[in-house]
C-alpha atoms as a PDB file:
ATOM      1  CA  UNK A   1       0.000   0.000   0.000  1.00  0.00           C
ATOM      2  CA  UNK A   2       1.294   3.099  -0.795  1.00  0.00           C
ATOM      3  CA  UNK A   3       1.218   6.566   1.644  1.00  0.00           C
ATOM      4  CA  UNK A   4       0.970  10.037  -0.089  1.00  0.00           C
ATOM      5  CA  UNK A   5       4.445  11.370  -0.249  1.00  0.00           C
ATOM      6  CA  UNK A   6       6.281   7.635  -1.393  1.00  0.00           C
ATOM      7  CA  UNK A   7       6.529   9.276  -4.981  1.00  0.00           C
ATOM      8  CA  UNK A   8       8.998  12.350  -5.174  1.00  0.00           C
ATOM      9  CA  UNK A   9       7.478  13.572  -9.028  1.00  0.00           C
ATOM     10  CA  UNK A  10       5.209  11.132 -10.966  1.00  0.00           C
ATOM     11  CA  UNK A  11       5.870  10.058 -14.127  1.00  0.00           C
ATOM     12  CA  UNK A  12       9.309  11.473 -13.765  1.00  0.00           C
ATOM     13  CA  UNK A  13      11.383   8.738 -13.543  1.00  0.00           C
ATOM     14  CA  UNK A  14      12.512   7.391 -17.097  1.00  0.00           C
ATOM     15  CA  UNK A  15      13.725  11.156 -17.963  1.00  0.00           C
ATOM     16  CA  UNK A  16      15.305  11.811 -15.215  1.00  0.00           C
ATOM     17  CA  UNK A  17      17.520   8.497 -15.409  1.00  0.00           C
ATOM     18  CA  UNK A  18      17.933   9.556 -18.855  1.00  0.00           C
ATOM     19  CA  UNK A  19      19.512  12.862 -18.028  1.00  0.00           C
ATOM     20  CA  UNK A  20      21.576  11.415 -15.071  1.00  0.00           C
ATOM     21  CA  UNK A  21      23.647   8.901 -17.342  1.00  0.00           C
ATOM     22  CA  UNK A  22      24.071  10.902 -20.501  1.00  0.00           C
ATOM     23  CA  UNK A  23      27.532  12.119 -18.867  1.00  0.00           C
ATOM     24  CA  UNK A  24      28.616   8.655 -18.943  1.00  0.00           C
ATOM     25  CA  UNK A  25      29.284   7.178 -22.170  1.00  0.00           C
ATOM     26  CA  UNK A  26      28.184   3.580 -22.618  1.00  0.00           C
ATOM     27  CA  UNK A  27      25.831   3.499 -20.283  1.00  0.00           C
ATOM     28  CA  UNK A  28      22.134   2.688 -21.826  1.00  0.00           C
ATOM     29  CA  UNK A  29      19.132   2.669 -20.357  1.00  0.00           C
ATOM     30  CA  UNK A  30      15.738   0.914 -21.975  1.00  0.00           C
ATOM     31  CA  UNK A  31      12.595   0.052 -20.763  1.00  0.00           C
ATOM     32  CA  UNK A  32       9.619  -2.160 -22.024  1.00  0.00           C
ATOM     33  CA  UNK A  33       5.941  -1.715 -20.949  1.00  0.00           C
ATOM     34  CA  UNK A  34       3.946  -4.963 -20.213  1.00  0.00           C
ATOM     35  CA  UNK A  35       0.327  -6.140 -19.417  1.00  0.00           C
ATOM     36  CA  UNK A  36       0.708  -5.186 -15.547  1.00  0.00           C
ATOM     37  CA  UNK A  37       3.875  -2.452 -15.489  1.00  0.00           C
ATOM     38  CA  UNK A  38       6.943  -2.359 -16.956  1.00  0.00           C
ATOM     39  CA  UNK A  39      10.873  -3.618 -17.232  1.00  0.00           C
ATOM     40  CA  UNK A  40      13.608  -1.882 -16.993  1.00  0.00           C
ATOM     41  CA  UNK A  41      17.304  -1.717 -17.728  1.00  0.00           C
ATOM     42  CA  UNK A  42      20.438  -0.272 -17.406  1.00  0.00           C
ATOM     43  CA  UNK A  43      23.467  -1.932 -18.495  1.00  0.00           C
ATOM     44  CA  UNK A  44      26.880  -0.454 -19.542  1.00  0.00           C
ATOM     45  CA  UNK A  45      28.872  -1.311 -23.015  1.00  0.00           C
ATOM     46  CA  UNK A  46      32.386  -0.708 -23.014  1.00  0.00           C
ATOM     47  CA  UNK A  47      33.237   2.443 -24.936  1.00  0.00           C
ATOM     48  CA  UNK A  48      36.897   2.411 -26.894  1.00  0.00           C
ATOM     49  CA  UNK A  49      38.585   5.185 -25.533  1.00  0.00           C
ATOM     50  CA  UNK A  50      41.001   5.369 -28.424  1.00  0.00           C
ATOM     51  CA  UNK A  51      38.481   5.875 -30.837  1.00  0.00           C
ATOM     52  CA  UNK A  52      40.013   6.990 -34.248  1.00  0.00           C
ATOM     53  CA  UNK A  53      36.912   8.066 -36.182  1.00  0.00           C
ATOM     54  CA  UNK A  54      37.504  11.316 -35.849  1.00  0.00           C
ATOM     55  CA  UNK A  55      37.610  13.528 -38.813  1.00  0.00           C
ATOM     56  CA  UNK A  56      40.740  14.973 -40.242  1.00  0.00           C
ATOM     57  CA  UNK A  57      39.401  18.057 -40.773  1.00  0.00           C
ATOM     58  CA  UNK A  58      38.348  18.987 -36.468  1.00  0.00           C
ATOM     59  CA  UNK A  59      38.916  22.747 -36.598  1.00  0.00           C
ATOM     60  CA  UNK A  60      42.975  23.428 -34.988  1.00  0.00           C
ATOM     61  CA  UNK A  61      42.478  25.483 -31.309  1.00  0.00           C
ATOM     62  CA  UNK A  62      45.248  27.523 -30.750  1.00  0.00           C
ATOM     63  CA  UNK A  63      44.069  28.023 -27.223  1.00  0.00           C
ATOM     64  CA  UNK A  64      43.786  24.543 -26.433  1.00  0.00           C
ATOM     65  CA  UNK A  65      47.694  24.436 -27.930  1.00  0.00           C
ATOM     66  CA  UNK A  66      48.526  27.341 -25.347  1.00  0.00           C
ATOM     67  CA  UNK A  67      46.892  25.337 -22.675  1.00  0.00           C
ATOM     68  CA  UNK A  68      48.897  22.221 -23.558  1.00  0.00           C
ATOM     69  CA  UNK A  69      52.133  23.749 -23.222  1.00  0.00           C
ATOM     70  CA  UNK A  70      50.989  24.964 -19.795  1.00  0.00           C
ATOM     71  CA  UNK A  71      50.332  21.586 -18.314  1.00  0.00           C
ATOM     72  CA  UNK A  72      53.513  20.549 -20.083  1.00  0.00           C
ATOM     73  CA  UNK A  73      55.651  23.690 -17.861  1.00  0.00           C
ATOM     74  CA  UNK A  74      53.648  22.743 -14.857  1.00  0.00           C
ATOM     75  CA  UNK A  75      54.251  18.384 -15.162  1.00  0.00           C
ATOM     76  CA  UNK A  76      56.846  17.369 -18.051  1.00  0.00           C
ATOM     77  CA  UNK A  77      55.293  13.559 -17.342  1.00  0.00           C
ATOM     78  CA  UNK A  78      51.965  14.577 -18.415  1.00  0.00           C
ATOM     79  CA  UNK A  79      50.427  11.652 -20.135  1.00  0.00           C
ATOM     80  CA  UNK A  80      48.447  12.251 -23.338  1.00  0.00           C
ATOM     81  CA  UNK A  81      45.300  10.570 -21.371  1.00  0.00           C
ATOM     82  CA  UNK A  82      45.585  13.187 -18.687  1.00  0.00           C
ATOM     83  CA  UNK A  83      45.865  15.837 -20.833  1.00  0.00           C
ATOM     84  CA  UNK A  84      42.795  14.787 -22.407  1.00  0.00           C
ATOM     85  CA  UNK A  85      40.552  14.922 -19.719  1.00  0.00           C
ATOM     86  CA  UNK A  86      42.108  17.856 -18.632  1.00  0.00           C
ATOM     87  CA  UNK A  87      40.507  19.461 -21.484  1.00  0.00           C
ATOM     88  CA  UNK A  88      37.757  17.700 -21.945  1.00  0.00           C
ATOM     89  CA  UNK A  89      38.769  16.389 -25.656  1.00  0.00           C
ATOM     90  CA  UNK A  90      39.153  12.962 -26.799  1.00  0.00           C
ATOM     91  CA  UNK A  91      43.021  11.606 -26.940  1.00  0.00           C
ATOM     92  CA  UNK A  92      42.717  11.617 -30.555  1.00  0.00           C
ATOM     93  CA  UNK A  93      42.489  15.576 -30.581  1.00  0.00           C
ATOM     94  CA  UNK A  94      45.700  15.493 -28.151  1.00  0.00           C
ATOM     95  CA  UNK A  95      47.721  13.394 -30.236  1.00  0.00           C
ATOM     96  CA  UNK A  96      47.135  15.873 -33.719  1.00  0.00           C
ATOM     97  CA  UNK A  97      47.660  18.997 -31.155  1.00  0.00           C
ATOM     98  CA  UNK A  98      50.977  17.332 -29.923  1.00  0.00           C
ATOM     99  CA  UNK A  99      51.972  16.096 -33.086  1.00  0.00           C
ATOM    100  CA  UNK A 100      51.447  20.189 -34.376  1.00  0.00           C
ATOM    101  CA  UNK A 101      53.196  21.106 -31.825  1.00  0.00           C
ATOM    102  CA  UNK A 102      55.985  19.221 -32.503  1.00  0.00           C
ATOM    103  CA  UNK A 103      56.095  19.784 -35.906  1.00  0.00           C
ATOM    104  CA  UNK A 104      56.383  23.359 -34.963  1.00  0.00           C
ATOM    105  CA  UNK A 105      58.855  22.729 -32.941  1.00  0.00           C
ATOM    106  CA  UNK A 106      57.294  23.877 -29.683  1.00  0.00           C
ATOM    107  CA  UNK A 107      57.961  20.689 -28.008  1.00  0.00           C
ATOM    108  CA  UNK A 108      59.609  17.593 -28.203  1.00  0.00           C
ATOM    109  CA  UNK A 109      59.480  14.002 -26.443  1.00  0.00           C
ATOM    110  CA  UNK A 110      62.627  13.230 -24.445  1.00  0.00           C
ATOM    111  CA  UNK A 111      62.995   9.217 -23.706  1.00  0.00           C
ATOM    112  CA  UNK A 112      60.935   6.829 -24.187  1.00  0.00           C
ATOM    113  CA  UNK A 113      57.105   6.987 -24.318  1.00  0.00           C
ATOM    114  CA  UNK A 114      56.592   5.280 -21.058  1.00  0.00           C
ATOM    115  CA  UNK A 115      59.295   6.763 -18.796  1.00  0.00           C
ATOM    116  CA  UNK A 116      60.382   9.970 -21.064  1.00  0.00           C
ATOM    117  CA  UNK A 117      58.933  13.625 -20.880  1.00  0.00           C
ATOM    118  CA  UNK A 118      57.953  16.582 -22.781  1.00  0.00           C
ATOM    119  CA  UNK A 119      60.044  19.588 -23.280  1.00  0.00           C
ATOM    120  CA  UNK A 120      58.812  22.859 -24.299  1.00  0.00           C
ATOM    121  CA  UNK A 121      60.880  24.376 -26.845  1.00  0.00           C
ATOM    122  CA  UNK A 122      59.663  27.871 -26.614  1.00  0.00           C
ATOM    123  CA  UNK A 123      59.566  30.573 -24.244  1.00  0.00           C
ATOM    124  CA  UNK A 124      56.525  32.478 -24.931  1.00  0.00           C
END
């Protein structure tokens, strides 16, 4: 038996799940109505984080550049990963900003990719 004051908003429910797990990718949610209520379900599938499908042609940012070479004064062991959440871009968009970068000789890898470091080049 239910008391007034059990539900917190009616009818709610489904969107408000919704909204809570669109900030985490992979998660799904799905729900089928039957004869006397409903299913639900919420599962997770793995999402590749080194998804390539990226276009070529993702506008450059200079300012994300600039903010690069910050982290990169401020921890020369920054991983590509880290950087990426950081900024909120995908690793894919790191590695063609660092790759730029290094092309324009702003910065440069010194040692190996698991134990080495970045150098910045510049002095701006």
């Amino acid at each position: 038996m239910m008391t007034e004051g059990d539900i917190e908003k009616y009818g709610t429910g489904f969107h408000r799940i919704r909204t809570a797990i669109k900030d985490y990718p992979g998660m799904e949610f799905n729900y089928e109505e039957m004869q006397n209520g409903f299913v639900s379900e919420l599962r997770y599938v793995p999402v590749d984080k080194n998804k390539t499908d990226v276009p070529n042609n993702v506008p450059k940012n200079v300012e994300r550049q600039e903010k690069i070479i910050k982290y990169l004064r401020l921890n020369k062991q920054t991983s590509m990963n880290e950087l990426a959440g950081l900024l909120n871009v995908t690793r894919r968009t790191i590695k063609r900003d660092i790759a730029e970068l290094k092309e324009q000789n702003r910065i440069e890898r010194v040692g190996s990719p698991r134990t080495g470091y970045w150098k910045v080049l510049d002095n701006k």
